[in-house]
Protein backbone atom coordinates (compact mmCIF):
# COMPACT_ATOMS: atom_id res chain seq x y z
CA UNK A 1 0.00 0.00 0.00
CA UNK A 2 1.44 3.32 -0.87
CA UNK A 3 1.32 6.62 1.51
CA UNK A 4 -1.47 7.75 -0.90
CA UNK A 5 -3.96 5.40 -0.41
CA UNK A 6 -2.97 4.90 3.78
CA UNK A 7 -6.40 5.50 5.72
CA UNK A 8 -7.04 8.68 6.80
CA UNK A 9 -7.93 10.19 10.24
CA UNK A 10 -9.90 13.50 10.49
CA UNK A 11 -8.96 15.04 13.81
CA UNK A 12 -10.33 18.21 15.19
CA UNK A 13 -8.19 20.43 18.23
CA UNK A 14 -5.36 19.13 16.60
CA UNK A 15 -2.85 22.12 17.11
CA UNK A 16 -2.32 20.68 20.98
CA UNK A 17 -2.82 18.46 23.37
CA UNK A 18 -5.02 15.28 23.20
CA UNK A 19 -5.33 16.42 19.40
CA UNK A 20 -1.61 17.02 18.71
CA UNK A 21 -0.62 13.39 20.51
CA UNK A 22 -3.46 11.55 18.35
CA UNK A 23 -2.29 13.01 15.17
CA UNK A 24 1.66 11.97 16.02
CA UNK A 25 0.34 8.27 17.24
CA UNK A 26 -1.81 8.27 13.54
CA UNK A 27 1.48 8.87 11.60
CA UNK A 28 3.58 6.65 13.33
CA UNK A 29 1.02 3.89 12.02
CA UNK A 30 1.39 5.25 8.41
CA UNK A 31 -2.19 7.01 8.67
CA UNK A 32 -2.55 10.27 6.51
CA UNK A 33 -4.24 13.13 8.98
CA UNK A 34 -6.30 16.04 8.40
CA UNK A 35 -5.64 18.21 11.15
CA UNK A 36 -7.81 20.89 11.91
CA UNK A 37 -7.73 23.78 14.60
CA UNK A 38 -8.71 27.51 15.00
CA UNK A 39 -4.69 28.20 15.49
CA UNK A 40 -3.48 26.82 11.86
CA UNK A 41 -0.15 28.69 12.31
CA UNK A 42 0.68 26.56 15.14
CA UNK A 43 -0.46 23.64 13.59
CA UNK A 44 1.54 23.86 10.32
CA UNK A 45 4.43 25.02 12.25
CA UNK A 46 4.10 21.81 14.38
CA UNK A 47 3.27 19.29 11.76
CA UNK A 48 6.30 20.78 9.35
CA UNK A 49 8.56 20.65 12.57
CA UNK A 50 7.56 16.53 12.67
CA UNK A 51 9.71 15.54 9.30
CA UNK A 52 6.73 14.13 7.65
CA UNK A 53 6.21 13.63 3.72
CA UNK A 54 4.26 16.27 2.65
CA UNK A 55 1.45 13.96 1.41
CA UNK A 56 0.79 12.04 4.63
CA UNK A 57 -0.91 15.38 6.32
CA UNK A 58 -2.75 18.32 5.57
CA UNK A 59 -4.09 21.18 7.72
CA UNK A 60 -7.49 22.99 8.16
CA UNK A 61 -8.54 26.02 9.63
CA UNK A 62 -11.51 25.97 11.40
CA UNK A 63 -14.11 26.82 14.71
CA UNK A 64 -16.00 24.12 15.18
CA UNK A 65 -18.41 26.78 17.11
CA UNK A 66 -19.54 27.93 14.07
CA UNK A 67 -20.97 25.57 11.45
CA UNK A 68 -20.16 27.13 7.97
CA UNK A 69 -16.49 26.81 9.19
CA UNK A 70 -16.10 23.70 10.20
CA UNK A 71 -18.58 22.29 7.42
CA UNK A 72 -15.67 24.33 5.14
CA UNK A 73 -12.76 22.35 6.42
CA UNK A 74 -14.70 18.94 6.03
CA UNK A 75 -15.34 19.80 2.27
CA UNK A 76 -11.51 21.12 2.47
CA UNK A 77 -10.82 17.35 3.21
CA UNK A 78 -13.24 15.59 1.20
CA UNK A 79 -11.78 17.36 -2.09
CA UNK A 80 -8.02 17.19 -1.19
CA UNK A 81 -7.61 13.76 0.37
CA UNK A 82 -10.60 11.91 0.41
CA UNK A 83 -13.41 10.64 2.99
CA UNK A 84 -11.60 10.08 6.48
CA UNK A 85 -11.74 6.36 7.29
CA UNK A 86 -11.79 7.91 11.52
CA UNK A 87 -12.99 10.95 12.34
CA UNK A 88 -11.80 12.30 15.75
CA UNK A 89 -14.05 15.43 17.29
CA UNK A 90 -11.70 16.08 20.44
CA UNK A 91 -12.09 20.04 19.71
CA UNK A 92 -13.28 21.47 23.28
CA UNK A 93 -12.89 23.60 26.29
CA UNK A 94 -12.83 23.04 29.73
CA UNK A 95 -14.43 26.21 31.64
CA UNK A 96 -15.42 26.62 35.42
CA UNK A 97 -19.19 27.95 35.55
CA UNK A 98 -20.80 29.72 38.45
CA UNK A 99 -24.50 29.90 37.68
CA UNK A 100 -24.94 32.78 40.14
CA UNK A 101 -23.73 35.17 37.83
CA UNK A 102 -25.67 36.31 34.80
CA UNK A 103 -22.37 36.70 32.93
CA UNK A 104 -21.54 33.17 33.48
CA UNK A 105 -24.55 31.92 31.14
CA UNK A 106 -22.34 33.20 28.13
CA UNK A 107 -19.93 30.86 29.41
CA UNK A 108 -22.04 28.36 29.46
CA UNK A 109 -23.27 28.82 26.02
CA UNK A 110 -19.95 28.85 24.88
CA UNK A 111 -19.47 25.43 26.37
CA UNK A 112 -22.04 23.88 24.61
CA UNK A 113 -21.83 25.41 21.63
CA UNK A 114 -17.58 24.31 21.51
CA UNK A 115 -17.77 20.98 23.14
CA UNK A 116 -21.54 19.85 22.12
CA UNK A 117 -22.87 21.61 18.97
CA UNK A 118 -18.99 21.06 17.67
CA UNK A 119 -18.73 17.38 18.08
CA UNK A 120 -21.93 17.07 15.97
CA UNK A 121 -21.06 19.59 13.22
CA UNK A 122 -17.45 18.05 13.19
CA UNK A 123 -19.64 14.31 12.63
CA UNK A 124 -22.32 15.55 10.40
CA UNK A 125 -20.89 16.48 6.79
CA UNK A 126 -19.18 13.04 7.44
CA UNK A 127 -21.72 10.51 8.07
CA UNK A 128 -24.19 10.15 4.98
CA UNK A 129 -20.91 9.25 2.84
CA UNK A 130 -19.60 7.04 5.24
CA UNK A 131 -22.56 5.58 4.57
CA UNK A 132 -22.72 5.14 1.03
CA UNK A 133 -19.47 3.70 1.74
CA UNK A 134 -20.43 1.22 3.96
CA UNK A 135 -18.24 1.73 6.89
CA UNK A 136 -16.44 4.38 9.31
CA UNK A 137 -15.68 4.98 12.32
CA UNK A 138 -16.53 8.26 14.67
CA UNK A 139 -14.74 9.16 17.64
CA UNK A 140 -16.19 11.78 20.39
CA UNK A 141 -13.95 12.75 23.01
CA UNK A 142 -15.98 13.08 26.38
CA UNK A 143 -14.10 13.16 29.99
CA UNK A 144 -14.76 11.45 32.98
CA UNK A 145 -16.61 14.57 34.02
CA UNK A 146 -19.57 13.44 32.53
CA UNK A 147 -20.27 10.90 35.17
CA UNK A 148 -21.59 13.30 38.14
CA UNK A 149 -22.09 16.59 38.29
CA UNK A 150 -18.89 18.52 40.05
CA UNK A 151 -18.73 21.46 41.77
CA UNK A 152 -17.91 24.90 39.83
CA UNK A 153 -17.92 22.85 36.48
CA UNK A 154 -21.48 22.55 35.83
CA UNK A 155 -21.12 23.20 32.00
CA UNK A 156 -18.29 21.19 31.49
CA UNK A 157 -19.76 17.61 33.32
CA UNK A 158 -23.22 18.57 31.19
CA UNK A 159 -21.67 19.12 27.83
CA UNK A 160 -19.07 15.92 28.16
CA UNK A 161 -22.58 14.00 29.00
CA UNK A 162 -24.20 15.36 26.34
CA UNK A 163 -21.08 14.05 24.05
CA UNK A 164 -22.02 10.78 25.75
CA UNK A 165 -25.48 10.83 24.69
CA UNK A 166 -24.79 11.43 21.30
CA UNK A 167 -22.46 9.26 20.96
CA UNK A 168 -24.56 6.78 22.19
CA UNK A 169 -27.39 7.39 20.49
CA UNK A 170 -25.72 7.61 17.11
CA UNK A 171 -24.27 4.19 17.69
CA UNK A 172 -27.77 2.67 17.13
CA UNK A 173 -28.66 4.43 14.78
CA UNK A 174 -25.27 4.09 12.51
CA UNK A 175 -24.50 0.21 13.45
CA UNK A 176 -26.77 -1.22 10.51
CA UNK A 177 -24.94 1.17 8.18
CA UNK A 178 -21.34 -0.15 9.26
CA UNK A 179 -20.33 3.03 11.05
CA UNK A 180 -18.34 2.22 14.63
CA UNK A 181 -19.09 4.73 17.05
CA UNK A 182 -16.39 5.16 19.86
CA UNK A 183 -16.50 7.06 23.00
CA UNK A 184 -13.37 8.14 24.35
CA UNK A 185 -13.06 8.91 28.15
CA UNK A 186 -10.08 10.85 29.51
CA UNK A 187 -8.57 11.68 33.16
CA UNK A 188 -6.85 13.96 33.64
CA UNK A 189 -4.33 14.45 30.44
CA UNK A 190 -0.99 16.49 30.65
CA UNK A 191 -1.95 19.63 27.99
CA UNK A 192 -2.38 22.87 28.15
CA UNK A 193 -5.67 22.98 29.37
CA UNK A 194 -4.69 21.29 32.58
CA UNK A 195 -1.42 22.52 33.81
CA UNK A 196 -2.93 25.72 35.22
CA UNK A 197 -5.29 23.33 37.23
CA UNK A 198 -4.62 24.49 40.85
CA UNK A 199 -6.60 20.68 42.42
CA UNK A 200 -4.83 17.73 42.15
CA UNK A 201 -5.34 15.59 39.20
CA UNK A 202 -5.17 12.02 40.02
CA UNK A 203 -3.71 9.12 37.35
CA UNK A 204 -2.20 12.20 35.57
CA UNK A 205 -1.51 11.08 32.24
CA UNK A 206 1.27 11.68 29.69
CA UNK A 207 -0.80 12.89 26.07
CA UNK A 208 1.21 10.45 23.79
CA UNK A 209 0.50 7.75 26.33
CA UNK A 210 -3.53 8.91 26.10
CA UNK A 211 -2.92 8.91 22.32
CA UNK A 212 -1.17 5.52 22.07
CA UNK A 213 -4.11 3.53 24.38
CA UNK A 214 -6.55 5.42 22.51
CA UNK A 215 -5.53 4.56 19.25
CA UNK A 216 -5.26 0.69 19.84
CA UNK A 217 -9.27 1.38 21.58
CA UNK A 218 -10.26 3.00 18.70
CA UNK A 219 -9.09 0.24 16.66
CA UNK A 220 -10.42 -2.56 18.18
CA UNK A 221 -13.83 -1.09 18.08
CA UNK A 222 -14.31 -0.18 21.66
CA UNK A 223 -17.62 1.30 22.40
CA UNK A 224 -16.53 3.23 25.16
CA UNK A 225 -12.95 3.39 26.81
CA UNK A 226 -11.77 5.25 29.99
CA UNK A 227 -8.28 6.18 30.26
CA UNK A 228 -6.39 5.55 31.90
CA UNK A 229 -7.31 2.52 33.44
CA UNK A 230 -7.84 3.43 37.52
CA UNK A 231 -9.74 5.92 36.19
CA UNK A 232 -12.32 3.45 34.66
CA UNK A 233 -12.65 1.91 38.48
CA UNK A 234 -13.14 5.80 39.77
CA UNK A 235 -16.10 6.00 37.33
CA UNK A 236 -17.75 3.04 38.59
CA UNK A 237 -17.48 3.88 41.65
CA UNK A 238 -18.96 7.15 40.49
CA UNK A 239 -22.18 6.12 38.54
CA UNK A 240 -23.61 3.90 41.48
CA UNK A 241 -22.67 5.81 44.57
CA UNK A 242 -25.79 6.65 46.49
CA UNK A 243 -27.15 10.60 45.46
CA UNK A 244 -27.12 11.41 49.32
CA UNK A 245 -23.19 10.17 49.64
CA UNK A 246 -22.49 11.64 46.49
CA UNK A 247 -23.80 14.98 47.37
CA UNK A 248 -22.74 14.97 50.97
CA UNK A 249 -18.93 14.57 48.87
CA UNK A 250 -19.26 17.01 46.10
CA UNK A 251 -20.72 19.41 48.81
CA UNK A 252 -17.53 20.01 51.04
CA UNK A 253 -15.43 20.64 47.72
CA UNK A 254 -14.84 24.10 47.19
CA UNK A 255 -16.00 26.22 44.02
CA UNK A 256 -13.22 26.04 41.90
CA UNK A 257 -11.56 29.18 40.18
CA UNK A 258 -12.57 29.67 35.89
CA UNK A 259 -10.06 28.05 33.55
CA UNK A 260 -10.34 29.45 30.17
CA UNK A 261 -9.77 28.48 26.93
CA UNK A 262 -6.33 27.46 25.97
């Protein structure tokens, strides 16, 4: 098989992080990537810094908050390299919310629209080819955060459940089409988004390690995959503890401090 014809991942939030570390783990199998970001500068830089041949990756601008932009970039791909075999919608933000403040719904909206609205516009110009096709594979990236609700981060846990949702729901509605849906749970991940995290961040987790267990998930077809591993157990623990121990926990944490986007 040449480079040419090597299956191709589409990967949104690609200029760091989770994004960044998929992409490298993607190559390193002999995938081609589309990589697409709002910072394309960064991106290019990066990806030009990596060595790679020229026609194993491409980059497109995009913000998957707005719809025309992001539907854009998918044609962008579509034309240049092809229909994505994977397509990876790990664009999103991580925000603290306090919904006592009237300036804080705008925050809120923003979550959705980033993390929620931009998983399904990133899946959407994708899915009625893959069908014609006969076979794809999407890939939401949620968080462990959508388990329970957490203190100060209202709009984060509902918008990473909402990704679960979807997810969820599109894998019944895809499977007799032979479209894989795969929902991808991180800990906490060493990016940018997290270093300024003043709470400790249990199971911390290198990104090309995240990458590299995510990739061989995604390939085997896993419906839905925690990582890392202790926090899979954490989530258990999570979904059946009792409301009233749950919220006599969550109620002696303190409201944690806005992170913005990164």
């Amino acid at each position: 098989m040449t480079l040419a014809s090597a299956r191709l991942v589409f990967i949104t939030g690609a200029s760091s992080g989770i994004g960044q570390a998929l992409a490298a783990r993607y190559v390193a199998a002999g995938w081609r990537v589309a990589l697409v970001a709002r910072r394309v500068t960064d991106m290019r830089q990066w990806a030009l810094a990596q060595g790679w041949p020229a026609e194993q990756w491409a980059v497109y601008e995009a913000d998957v908050r707005q719809e025309a932009s992001i539907s854009a970039a998918a044609q962008a791909c579509l034309d240049t390299q092809g229909l994505p075999d994977v397509v990876v919608a790990n664009a999103g933000i991580s925000v603290g919310v306090d919904l006592s403040l009237a300036e804080d719904l705008a925050v809120l909206r923003d979550l959705m629209d980033t993390n929620v609205i931009g998983l399904a516009a990133s899946f959407q110009p994708f899915i009625n080819p893959m069908k014609v096709r006969g076979h794809g594979v999407l890939v939401g990236v949620a968080s462990v955060a959508a388990i329970r609700g957490m203190p100060g981060h209202a709009g984060y846990c509902a918008a990473k459940a909402a990704v679960v949702q979807i997810c969820e729901t599109l894998r019944g509605e895809l499977r007799g089409h032979g479209i894989r849906v795969v929902t991808l749970a991180p800990g906490y991940i060493d990016t940018p988004m997290t270093r300024h995290n003043s709470y400790p961040m249990p199971f911390l987790m290198k990104a090309p390690a995240f990458a590299d267990q995510a990739f061989k998930a995604i390939e085997r077809g896993a419906r839905w995959q925690v990582i890392p591993w202790p926090m899979a157990v954490v989530t258990i623990l999570l979904r059946w503890m009792p409301r009233w121990l749950f919220d006599a926990i969550a109620s002696s944490q303190q409201h944690r401090k806005k992170q913005r986007r990164t």
